[in-house]
C-alpha atoms as a PDB file:
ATOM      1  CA  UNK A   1      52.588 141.729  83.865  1.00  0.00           C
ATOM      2  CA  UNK A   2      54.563 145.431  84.108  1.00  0.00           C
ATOM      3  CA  UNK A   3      53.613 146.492  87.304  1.00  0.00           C
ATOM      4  CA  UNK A   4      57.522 146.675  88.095  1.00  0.00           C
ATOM      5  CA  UNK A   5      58.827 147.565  84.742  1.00  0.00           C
ATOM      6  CA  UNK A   6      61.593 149.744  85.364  1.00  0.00           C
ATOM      7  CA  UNK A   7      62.580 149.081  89.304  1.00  0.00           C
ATOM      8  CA  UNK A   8      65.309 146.666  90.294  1.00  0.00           C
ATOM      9  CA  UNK A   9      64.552 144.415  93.022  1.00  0.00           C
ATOM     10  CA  UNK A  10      67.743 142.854  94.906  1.00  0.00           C
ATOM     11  CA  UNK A  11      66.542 139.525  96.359  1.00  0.00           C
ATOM     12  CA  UNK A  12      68.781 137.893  99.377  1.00  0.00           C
ATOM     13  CA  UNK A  13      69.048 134.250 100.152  1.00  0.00           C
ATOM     14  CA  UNK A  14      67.225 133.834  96.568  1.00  0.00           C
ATOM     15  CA  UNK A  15      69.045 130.509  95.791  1.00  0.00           C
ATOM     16  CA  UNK A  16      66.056 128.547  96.460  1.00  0.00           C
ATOM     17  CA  UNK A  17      62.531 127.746  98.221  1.00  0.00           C
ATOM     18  CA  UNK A  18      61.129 130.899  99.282  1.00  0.00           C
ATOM     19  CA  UNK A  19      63.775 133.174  97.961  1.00  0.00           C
ATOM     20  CA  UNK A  20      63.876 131.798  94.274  1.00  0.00           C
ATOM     21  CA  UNK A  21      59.855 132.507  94.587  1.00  0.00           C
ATOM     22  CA  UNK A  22      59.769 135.798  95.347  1.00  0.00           C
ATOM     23  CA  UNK A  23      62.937 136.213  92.604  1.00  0.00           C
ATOM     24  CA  UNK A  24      61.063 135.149  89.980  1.00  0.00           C
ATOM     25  CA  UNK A  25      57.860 136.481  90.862  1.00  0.00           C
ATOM     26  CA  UNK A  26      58.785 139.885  90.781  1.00  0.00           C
ATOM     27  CA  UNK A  27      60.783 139.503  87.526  1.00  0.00           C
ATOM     28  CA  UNK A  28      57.156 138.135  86.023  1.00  0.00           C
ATOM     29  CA  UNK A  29      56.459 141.600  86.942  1.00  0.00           C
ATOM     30  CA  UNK A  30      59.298 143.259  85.112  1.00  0.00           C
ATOM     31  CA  UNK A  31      61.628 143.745  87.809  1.00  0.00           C
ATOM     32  CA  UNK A  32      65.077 143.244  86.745  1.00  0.00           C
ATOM     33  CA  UNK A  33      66.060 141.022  89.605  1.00  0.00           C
ATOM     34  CA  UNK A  34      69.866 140.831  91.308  1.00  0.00           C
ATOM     35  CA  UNK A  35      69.602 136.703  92.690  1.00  0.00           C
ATOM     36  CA  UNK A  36      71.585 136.962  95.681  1.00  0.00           C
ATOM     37  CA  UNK A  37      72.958 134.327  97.810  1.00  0.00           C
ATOM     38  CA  UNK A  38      76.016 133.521 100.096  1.00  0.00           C
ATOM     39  CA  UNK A  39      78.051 130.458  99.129  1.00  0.00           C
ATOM     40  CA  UNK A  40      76.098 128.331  96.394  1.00  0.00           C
ATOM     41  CA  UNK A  41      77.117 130.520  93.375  1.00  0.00           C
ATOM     42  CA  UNK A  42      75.129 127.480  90.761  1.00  0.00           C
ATOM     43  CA  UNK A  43      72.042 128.111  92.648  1.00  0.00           C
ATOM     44  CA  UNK A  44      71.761 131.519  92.425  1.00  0.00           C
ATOM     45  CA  UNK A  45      73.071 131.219  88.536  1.00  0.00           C
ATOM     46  CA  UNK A  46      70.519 128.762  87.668  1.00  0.00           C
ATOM     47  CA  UNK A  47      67.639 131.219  89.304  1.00  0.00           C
ATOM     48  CA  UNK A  48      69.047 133.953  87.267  1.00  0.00           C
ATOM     49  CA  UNK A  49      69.362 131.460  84.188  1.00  0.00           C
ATOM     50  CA  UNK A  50      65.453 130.340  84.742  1.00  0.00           C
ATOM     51  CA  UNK A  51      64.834 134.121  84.949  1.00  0.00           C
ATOM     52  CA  UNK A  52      66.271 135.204  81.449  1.00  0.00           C
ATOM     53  CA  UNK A  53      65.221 131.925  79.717  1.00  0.00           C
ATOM     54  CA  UNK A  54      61.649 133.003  80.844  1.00  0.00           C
ATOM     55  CA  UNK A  55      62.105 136.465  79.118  1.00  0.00           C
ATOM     56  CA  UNK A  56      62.874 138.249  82.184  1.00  0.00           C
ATOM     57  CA  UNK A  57      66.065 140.307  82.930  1.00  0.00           C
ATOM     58  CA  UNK A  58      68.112 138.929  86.222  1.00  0.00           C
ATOM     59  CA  UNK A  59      71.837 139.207  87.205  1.00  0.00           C
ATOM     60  CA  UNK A  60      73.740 136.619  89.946  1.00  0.00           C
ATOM     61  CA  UNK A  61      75.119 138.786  93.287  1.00  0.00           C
ATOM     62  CA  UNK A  62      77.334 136.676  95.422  1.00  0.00           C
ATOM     63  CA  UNK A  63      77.682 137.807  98.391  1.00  0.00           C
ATOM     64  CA  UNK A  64      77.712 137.314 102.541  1.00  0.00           C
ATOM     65  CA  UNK A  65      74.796 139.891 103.980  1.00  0.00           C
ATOM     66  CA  UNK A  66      76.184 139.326 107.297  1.00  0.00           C
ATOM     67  CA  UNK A  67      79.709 140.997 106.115  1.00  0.00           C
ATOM     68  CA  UNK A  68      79.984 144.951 106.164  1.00  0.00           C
ATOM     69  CA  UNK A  69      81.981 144.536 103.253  1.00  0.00           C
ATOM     70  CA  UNK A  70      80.383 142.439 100.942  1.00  0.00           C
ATOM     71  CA  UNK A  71      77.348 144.274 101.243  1.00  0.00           C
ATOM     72  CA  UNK A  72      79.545 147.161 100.649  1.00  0.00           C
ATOM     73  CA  UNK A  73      80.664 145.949  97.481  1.00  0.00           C
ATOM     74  CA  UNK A  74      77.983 144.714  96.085  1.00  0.00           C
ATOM     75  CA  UNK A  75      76.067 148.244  96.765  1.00  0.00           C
ATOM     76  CA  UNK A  76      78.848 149.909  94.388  1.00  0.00           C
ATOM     77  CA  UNK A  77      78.537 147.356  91.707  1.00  0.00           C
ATOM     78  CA  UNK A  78      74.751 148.107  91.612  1.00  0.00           C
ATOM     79  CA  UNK A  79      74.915 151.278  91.400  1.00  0.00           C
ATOM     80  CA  UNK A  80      77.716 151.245  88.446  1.00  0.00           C
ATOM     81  CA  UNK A  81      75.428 148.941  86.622  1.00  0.00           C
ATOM     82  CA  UNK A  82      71.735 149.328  86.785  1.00  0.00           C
ATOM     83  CA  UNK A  83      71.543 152.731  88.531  1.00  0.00           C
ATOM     84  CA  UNK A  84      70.339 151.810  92.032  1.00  0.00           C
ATOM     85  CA  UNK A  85      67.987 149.694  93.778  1.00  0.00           C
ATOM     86  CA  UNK A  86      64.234 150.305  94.297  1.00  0.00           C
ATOM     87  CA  UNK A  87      63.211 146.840  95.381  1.00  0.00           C
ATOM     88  CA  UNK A  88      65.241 145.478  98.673  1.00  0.00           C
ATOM     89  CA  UNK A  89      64.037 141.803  99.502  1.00  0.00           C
ATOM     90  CA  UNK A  90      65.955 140.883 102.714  1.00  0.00           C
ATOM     91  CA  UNK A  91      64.848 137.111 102.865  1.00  0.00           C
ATOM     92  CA  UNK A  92      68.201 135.519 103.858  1.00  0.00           C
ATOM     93  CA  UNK A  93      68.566 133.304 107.291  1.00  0.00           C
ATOM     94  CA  UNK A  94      69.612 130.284 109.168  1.00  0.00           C
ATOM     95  CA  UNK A  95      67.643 127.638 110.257  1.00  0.00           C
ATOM     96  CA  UNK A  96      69.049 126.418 113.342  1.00  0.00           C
ATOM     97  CA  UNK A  97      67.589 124.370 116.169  1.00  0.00           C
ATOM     98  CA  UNK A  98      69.531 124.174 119.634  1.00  0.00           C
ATOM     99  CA  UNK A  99      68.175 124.067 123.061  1.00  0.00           C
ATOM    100  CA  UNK A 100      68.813 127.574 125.044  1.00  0.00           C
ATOM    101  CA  UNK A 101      70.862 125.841 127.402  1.00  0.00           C
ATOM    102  CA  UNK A 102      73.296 124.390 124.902  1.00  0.00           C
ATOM    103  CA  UNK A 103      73.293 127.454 122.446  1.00  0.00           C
ATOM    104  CA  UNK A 104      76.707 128.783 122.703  1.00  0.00           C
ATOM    105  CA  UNK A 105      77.263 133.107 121.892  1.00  0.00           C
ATOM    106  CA  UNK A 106      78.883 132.279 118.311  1.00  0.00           C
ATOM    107  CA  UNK A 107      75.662 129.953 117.315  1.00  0.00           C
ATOM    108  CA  UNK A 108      73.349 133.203 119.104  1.00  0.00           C
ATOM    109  CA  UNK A 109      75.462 135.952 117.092  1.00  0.00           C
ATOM    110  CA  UNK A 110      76.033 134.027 113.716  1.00  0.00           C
ATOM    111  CA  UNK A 111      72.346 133.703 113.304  1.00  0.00           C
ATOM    112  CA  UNK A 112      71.237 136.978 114.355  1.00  0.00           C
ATOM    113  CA  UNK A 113      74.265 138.584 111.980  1.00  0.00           C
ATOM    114  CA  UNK A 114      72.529 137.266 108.928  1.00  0.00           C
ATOM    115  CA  UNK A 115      68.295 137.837 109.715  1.00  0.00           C
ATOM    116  CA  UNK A 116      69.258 141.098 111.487  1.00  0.00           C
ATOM    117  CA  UNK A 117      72.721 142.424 111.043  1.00  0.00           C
ATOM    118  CA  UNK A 118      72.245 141.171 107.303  1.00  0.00           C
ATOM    119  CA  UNK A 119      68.610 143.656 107.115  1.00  0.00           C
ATOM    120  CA  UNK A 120      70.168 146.594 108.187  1.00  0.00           C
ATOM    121  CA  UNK A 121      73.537 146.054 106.486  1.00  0.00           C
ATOM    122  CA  UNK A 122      71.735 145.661 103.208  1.00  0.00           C
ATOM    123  CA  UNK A 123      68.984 148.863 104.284  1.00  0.00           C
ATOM    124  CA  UNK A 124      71.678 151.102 105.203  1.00  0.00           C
ATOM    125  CA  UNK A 125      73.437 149.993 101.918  1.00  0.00           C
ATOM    126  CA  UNK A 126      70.492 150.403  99.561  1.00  0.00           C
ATOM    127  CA  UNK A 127      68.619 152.911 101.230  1.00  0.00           C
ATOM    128  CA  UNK A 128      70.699 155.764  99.799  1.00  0.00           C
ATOM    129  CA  UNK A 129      69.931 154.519  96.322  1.00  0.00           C
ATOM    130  CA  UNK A 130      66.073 154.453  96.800  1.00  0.00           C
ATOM    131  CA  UNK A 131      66.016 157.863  97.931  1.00  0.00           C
ATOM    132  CA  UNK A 132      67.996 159.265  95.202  1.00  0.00           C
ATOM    133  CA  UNK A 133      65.679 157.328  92.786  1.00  0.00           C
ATOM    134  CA  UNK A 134      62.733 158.582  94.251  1.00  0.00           C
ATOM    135  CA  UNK A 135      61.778 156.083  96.761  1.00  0.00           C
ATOM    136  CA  UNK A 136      60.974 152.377  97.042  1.00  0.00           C
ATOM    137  CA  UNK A 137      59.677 149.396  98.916  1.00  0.00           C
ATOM    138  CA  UNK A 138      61.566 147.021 101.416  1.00  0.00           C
ATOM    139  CA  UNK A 139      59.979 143.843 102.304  1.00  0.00           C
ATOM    140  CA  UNK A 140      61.617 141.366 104.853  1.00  0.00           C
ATOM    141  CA  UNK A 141      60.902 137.985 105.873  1.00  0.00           C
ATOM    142  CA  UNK A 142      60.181 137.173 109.417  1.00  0.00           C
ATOM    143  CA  UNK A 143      57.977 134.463 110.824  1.00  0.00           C
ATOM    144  CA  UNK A 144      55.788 132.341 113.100  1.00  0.00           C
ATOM    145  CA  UNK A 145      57.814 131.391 115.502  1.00  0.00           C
ATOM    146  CA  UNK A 146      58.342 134.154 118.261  1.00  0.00           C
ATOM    147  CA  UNK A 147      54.494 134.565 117.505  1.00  0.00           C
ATOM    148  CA  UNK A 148      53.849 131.566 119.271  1.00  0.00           C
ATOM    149  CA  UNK A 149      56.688 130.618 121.271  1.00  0.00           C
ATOM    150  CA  UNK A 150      58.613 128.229 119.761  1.00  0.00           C
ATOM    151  CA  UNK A 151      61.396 125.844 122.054  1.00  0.00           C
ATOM    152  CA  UNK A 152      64.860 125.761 120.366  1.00  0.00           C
ATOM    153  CA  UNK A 153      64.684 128.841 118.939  1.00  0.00           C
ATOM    154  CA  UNK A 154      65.571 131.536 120.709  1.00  0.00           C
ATOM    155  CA  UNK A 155      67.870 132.812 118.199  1.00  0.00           C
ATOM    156  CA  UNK A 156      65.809 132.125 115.266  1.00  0.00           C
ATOM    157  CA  UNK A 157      63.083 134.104 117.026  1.00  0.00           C
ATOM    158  CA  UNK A 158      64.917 136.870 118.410  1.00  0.00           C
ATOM    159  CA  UNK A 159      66.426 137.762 115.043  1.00  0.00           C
ATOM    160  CA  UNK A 160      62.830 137.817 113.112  1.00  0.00           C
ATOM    161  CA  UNK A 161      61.327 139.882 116.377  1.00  0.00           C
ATOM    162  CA  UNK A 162      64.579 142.078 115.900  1.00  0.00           C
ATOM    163  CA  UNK A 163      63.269 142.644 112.182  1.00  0.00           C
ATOM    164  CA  UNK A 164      59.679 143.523 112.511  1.00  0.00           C
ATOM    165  CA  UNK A 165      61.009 146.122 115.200  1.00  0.00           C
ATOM    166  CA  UNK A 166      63.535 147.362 112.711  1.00  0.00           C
ATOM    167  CA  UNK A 167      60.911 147.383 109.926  1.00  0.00           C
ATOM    168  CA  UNK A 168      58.472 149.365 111.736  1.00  0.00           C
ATOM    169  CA  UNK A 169      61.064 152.211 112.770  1.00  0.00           C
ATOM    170  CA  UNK A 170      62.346 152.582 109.442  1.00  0.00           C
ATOM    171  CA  UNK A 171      58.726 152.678 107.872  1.00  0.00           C
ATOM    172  CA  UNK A 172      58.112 155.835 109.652  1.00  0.00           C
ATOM    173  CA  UNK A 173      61.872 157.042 109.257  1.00  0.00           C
ATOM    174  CA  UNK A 174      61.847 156.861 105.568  1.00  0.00           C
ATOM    175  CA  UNK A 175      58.387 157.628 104.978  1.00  0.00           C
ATOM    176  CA  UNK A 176      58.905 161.069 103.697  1.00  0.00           C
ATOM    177  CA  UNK A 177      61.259 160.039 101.473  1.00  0.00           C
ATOM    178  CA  UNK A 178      58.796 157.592  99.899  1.00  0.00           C
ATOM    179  CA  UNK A 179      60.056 154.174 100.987  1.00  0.00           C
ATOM    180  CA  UNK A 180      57.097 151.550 102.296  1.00  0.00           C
ATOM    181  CA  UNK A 181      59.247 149.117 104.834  1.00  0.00           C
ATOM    182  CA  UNK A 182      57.149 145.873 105.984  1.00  0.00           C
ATOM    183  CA  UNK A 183      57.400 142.648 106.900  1.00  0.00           C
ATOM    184  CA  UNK A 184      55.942 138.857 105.965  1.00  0.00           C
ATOM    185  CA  UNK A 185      55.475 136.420 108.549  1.00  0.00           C
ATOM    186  CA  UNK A 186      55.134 132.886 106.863  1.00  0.00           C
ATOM    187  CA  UNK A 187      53.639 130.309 108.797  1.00  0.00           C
ATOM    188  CA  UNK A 188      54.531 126.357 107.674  1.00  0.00           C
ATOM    189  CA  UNK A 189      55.589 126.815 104.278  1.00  0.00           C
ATOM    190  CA  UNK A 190      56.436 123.446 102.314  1.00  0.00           C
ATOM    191  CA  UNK A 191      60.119 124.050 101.742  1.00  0.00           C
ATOM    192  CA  UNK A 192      63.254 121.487 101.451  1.00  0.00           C
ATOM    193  CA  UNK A 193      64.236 122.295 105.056  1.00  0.00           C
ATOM    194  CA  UNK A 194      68.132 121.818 105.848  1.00  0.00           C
ATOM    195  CA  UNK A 195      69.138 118.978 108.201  1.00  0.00           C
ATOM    196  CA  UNK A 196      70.112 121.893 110.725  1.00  0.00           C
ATOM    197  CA  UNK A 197      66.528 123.335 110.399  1.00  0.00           C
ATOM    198  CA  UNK A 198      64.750 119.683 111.611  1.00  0.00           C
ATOM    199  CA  UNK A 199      61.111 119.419 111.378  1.00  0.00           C
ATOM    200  CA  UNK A 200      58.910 122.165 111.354  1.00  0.00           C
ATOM    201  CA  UNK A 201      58.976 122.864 115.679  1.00  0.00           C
ATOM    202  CA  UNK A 202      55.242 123.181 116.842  1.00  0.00           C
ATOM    203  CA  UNK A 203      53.735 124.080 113.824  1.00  0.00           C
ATOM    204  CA  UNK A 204      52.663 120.408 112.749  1.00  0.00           C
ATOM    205  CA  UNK A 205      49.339 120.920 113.573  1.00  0.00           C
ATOM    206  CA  UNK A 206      46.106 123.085 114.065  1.00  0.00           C
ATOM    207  CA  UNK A 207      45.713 124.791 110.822  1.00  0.00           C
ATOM    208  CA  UNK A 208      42.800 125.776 110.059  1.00  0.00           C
ATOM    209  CA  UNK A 209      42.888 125.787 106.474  1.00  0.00           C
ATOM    210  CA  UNK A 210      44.654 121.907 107.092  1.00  0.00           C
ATOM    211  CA  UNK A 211      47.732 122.093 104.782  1.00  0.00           C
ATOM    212  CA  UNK A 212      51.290 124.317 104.803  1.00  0.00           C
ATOM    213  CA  UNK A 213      51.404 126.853 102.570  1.00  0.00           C
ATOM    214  CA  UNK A 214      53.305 127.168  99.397  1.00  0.00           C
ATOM    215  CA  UNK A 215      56.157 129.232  98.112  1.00  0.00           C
ATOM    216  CA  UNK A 216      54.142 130.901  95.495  1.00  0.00           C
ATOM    217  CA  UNK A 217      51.555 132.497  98.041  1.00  0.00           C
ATOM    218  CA  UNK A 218      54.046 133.822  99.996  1.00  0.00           C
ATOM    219  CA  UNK A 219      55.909 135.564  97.120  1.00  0.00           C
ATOM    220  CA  UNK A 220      52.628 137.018  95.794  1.00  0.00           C
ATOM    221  CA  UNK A 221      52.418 138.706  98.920  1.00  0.00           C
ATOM    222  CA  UNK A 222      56.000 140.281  98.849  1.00  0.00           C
ATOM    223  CA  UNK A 223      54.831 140.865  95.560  1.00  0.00           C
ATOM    224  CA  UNK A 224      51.741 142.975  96.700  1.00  0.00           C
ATOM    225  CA  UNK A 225      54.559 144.985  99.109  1.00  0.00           C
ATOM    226  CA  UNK A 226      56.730 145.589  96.537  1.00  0.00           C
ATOM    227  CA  UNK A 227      54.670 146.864  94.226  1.00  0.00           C
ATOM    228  CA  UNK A 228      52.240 149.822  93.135  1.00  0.00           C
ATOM    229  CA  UNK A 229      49.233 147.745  94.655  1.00  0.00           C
ATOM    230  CA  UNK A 230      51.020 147.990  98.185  1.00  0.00           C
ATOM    231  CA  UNK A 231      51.438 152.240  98.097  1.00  0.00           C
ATOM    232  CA  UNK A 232      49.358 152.443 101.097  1.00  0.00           C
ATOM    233  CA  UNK A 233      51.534 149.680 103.318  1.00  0.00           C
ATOM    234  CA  UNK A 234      53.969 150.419 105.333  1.00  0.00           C
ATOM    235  CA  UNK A 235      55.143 149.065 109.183  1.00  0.00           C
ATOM    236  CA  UNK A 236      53.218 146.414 108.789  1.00  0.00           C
ATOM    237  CA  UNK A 237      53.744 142.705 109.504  1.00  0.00           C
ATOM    238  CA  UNK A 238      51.696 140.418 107.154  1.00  0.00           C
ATOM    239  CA  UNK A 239      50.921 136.591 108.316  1.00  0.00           C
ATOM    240  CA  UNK A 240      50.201 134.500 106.115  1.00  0.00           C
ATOM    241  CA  UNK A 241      50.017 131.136 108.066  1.00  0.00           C
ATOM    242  CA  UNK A 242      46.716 129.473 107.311  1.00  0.00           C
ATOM    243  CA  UNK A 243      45.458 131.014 110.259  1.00  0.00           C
ATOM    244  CA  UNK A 244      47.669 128.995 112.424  1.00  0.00           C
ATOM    245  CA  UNK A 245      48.344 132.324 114.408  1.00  0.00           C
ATOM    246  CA  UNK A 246      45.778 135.011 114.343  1.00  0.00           C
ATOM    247  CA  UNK A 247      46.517 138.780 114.829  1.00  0.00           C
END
């Protein structure tokens, strides 16, 4: 599998569950792969370890999405390094559940500044890179829940609604400069949720395909995105959900 030979692919939050998916998934393809993730520097090393000892190429990027700097930083250090970006994966966010009425501004803002502020940090970083290589794909992981309506998380959901709208301008913006921009939409995936996270809020049942889904088919679809396959998608917003919510 070469389909990505050549490209680096920058993959945020890709520590674990969905993120360590799609990381090693595209470096299956070839993708040299920067394993980025906030805090947990041994996750994101043993991705990037289970990467190389596979025969792929990968290189840990610790860094805060939600901080101007940071993303800054790491943008240079790319750049120095491997040349650029052509593969932007912004997967990172929080999991929080909080009834509206008790969500204060600082729990609203901190988990819109990584989903959102995080996305366009990292676009406006990287962008500039994928145009002077000749273009490039960014994929970005949204969700179910403002689909549906979901109690408890209006932040959660206003962040990933934020990011399909952001998605779909920039898929027309950068068109002419060769850059597909869409989105994924997992439904219930089986993850290791964090205690903050809780259970999966009214998405328990009414699947019609009668299981969750698992890490690997979402990844093959960012995979599909990212790649040559995906040249003719762009501003789109892909479910995958087991038909939980249909478009």
């Amino acid at each position: 599998m070469t389909a990505l030979a050549g490209k680096v692919a920058l993959v945020t939050g890709a520590g674990k569950n969905i993120g360590r998916a799609i990381a090693l998934t595209l470096a299956r393809a070839g993708a040299t792969v920067l394993v980025n993730g906030r805090s947990d520097r041994a996750a994101i090393e043993a991705v990037a370890a289970e990467i190389v000892a596979a025969g792929g190429r990968a290189v840990p990027q610790l860094a805060d999405v939600s901080d101007p700097d940071a993303v800054a930083a790491m943008a240079r250090e790319v750049a120095e390094t491997l040349g650029g970006v052509d593969i932007l994966v912004s997967n990172a966010g929080l999991r929080r559940q909080t009834p509206f009425t008790e969500m204060s501004y600082a729990e609203w803002r901190e988990i819109l500044s990584v989903a959102l502020d995080g996305a366009f940090l990292l676009a406006r970083a990287f962008v500039p890179q994928m145009i002077a290589r000749g273009g490039g794909a960014i994929v970005a992981l949204s969700g179910i829940s403002h689909h549906v309506g979901t109690p408890n998380r209006a932040h959660v959901s206003a962040s990933k609604a934020g990011l399909e709208g952001l998605m779909r301008s920039l898929a027309v913006e950068l068109a002419p400069h060769n850059i597909r921009c869409n989105c994924v939409a997992p439904g219930t995936i089986d993850t290791v949720r964090g205690a903050s996270a809780g259970a999966s809020p009214g998405m328990t049942g009414g699947i019609p395909l009668g299981r969750k889904g698992t890490i690997e088919e979402i990844a093959a679809v960012v995979r599909l995105l990212a790649g040559p396959e995906g040249g003719y998608i762009t501003g789109q917003t892909v479910h995958v959900n087991g038909g939980a919510f249909l478009t």
